[in-house]
Protein backbone atom coordinates (compact mmCIF):
# COMPACT_ATOMS: atom_id res chain seq x y z
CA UNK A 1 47.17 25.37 23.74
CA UNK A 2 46.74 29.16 22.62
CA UNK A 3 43.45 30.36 21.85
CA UNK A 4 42.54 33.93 21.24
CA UNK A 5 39.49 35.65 22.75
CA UNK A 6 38.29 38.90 20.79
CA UNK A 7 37.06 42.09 23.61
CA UNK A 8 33.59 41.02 20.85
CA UNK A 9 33.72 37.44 22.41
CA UNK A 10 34.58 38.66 26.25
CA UNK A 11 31.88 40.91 26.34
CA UNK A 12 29.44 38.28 25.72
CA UNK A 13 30.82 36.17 27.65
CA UNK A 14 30.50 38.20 30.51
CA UNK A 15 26.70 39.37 29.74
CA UNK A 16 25.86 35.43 29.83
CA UNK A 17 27.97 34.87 33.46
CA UNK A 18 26.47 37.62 34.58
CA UNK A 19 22.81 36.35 33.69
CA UNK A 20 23.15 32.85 34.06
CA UNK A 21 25.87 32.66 36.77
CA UNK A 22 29.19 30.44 36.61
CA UNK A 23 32.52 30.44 36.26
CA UNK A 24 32.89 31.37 31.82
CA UNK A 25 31.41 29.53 29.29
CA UNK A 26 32.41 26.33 27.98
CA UNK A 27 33.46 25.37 24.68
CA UNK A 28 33.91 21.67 23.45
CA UNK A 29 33.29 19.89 20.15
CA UNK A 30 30.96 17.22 19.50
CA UNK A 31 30.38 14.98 16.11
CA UNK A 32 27.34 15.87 13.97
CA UNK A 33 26.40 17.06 10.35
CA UNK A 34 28.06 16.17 7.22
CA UNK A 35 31.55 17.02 7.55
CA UNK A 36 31.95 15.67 11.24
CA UNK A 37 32.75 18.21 14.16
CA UNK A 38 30.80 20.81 15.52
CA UNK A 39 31.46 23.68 18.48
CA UNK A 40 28.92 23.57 21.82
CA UNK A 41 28.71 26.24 24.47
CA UNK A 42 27.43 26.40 27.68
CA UNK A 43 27.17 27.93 30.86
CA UNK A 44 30.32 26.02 33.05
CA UNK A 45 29.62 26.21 36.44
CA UNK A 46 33.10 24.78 37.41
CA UNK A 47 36.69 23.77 35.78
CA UNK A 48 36.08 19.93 34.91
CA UNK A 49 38.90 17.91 34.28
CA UNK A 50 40.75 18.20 31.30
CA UNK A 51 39.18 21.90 30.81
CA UNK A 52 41.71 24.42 29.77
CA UNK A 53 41.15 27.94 31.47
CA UNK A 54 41.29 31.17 28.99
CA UNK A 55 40.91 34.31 30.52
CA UNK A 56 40.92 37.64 28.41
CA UNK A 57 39.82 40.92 28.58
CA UNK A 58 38.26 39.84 31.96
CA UNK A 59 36.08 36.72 30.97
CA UNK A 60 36.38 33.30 31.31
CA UNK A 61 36.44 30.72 28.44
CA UNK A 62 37.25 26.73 29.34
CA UNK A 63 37.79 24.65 26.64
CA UNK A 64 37.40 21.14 26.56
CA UNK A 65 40.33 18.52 26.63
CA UNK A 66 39.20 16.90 23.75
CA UNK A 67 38.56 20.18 22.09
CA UNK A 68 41.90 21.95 23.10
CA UNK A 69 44.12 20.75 20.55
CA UNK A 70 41.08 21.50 17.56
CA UNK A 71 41.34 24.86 18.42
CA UNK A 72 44.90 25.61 18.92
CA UNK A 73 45.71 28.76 17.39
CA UNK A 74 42.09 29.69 16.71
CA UNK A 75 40.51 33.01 17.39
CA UNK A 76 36.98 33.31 19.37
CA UNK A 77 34.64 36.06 18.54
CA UNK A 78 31.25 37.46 18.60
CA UNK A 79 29.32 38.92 15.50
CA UNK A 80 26.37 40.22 15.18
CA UNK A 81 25.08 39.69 11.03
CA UNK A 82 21.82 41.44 11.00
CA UNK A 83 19.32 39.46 13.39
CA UNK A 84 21.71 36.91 14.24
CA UNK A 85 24.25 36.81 16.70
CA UNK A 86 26.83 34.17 17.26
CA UNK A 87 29.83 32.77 18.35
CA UNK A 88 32.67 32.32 15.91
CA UNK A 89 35.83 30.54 15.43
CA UNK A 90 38.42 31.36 13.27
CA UNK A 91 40.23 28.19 13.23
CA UNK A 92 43.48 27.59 10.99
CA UNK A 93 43.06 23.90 12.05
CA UNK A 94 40.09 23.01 10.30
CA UNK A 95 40.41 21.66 6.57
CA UNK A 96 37.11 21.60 5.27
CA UNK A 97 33.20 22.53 5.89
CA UNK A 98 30.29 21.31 5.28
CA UNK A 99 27.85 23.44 2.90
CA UNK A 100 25.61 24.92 5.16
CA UNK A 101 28.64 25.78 7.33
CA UNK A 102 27.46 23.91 11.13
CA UNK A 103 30.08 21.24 10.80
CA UNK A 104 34.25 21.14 9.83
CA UNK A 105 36.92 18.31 9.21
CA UNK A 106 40.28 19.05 11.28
């Protein structure tokens, strides 16, 4: 699996390990909305099994099994639009979205 972590997305990563405590942050997919998938995050305290380890720029990001091959190829970041800030992926597998843009088809 190759997943791409931007400095953007390590940075935050960090500032949440470094709050929270844990290993990196965890990110898996889960079914909801219209279209079908959508990305979760949390704090991962530990490598489960079936977690894939990406570590760049000095954070830690563990994705999922089920989630690995979803994101293959993708690119993590962090952006900050305005008052928001959010995780985002950049993900060449996914075929479709939903119109509000919180779910995807692969």
């Amino acid at each position: 699996m190759s997943l791409q972590m931007t400095e953007s997305a390590a940075a935050q990563i960090r500032k949440v390990v470094a709050s929270k405590g844990g290993l990196g942050v965890r990110l898996g997919v889960k079914q909801v909305g219209c279209s079908g998938l959508s990305y979760t995050y949390e704090v991962a305290s530990e490598l489960a099994e079936g977690d894939v380890l990406v570590e760049a720029h000095g954070a830690r990001l563990l994705v999922t099994g089920e989630a690995a091959p979803i994101v293959d190829g993708a690119v993590l970041d962090y952006v900050r639009e305005g008052f928001k800030q959010l995780f985002t992926v950049s993900n060449p597998n996914v075929k479709s979205t939903c119109g509000c843009g919180e779910s995807f088809t692969v």
